[in-house]
Protein backbone atom coordinates (compact mmCIF):
# COMPACT_ATOMS: atom_id res chain seq x y z
CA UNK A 1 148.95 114.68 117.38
CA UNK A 2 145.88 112.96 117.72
CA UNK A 3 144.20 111.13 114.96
CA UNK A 4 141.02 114.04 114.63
CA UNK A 5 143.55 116.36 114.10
CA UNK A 6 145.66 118.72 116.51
CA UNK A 7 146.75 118.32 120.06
CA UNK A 8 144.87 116.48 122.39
CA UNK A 9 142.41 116.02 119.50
CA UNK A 10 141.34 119.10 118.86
CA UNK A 11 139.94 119.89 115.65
CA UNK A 12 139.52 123.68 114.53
CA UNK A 13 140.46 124.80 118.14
CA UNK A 14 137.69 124.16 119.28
CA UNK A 15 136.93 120.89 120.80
CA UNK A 16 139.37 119.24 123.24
CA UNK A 17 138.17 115.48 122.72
CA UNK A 18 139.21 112.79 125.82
CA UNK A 19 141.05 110.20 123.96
CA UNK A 20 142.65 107.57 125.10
CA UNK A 21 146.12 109.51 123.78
CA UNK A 22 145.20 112.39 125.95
CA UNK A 23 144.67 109.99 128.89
CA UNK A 24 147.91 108.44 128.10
CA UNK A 25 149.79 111.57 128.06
CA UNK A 26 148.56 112.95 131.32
CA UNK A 27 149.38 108.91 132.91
CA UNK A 28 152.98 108.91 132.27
CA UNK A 29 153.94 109.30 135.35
CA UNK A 30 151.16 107.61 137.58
CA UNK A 31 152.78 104.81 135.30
CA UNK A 32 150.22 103.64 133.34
CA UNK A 33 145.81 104.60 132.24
CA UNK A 34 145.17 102.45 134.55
CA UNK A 35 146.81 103.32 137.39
CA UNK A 36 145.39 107.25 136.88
CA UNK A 37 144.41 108.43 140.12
CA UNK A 38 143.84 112.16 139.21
CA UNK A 39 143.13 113.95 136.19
CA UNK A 40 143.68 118.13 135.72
CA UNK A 41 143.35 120.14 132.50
CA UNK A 42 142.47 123.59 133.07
CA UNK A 43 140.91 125.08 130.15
CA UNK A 44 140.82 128.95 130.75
CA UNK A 45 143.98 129.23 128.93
CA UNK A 46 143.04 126.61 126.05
CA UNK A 47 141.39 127.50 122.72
CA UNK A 48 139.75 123.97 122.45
CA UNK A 49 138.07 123.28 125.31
CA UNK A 50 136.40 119.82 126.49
CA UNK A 51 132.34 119.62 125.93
CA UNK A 52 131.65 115.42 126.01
CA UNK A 53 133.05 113.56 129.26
CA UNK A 54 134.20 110.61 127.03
CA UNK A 55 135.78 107.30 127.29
CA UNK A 56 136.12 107.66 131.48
CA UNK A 57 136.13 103.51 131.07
CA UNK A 58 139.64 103.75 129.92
CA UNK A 59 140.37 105.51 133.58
CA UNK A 60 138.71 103.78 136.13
CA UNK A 61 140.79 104.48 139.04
CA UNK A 62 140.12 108.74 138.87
CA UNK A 63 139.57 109.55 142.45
CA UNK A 64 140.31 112.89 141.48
CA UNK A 65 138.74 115.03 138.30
CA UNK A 66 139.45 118.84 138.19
CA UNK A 67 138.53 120.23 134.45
CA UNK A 68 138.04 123.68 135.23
CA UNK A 69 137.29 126.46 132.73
CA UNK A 70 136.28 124.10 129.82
CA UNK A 71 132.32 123.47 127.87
CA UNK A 72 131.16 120.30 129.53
CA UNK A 73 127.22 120.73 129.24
CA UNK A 74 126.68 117.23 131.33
CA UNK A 75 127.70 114.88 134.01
CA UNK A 76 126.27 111.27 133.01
CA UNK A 77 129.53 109.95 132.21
CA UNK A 78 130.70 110.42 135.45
CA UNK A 79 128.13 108.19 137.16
CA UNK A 80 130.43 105.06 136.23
CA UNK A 81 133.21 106.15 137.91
CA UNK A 82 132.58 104.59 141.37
CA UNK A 83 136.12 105.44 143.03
CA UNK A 84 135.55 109.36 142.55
CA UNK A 85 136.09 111.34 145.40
CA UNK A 86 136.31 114.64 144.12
CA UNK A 87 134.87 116.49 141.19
CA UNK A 88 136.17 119.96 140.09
CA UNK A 89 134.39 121.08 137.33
CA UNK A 90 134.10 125.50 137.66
CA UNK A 91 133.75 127.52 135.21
CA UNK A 92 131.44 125.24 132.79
CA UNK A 93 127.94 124.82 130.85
CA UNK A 94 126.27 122.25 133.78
CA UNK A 95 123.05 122.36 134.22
CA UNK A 96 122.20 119.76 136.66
CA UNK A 97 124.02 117.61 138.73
CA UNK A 98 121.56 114.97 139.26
CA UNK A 99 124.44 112.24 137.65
CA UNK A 100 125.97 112.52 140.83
CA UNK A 101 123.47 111.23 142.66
CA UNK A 102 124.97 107.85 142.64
CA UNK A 103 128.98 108.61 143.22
CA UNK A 104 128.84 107.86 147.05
CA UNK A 105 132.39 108.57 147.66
CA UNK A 106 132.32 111.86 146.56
CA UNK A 107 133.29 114.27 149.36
CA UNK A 108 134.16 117.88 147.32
CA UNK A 109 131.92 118.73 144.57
CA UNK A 110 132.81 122.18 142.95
CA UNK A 111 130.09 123.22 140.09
CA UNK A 112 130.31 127.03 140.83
CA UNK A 113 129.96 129.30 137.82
CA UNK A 114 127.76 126.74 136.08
CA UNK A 115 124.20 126.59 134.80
CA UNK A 116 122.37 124.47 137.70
CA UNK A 117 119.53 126.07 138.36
CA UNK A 118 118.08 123.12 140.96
CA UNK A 119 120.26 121.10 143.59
CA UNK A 120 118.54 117.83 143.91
CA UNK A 121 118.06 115.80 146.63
CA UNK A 122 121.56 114.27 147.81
CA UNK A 123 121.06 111.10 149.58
CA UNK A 124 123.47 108.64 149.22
CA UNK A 125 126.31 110.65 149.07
CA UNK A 126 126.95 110.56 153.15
CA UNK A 127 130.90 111.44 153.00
CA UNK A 128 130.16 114.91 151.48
CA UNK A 129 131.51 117.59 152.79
CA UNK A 130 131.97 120.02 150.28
CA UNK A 131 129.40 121.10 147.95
CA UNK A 132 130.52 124.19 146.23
CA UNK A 133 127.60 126.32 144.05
CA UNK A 134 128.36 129.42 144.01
CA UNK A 135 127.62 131.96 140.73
CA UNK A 136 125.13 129.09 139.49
CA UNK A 137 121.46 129.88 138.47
CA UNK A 138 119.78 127.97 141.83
CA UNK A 139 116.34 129.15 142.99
CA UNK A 140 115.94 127.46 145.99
CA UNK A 141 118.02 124.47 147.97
CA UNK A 142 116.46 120.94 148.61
């Protein structure tokens, strides 16, 4: 148990909150927070679902983040995680994706059945090769 109250943190299944617990319990076996290379919680089965991207300091080595199915309304957060490669985030409340702007490692981006409703322009992230948008609210592409 966490200490807001229920698994994970949740309190009132509702909100899934990203505490350092939660990272420790998904690092066991990388062997450590800081050696977390990828992080997966799927939340279509979940009754408390994640809405903040919090405390991503305390994982600094995510290459990988797949959070699928969950409430996240924005991608700020993620901006300080340099090493990301790949960011899985279907099935959300996004909407826009400007944060990623500056992640120039990224090279599969999955945002489809969000709320973006503009892609902005994409410059600096050269190794991109998938950029995955589908079932989103965009009007027109850059």
């Amino acid at each position: 148990r966490d200490r807001r109250g229920g698994e994970d943190g949740a309190r009132g299944g509702g909100v899934l909150y990203m505490t350092s617990d939660m990272y420790r319990r998904h690092a066991e076996e990388a062997g450590g927070v800081d050696k977390l290379t990828s992080l997966r919680i799927d939340g279509a089965w979940r009754k408390d679902r994640i809405r903040v991207l919090e405390n991503l300091s305390l994982v600094p080595n995510l290459t990988r983040l797949e959070l699928p199915g969950h409430a996240i309304e924005a991608l700020v957060p993620l901006s300080r995680l340099s090493l990301l490669r790949e960011v899985i985030l279907p099935h959300n409340r996004i909407k826009t994706m400007d944060a990623l702007s500056s992640l120039a490692r990224l090279t599969l981006v999955d945002l489809s059945s969000n709320l973006i409703a503009k892609i902005p322009r994409l410059p600096r992230l050269r190794a991109l090769h998938t950029l995955r948008i589908a079932d989103n609210q965009v009007e027109a592409l850059p």
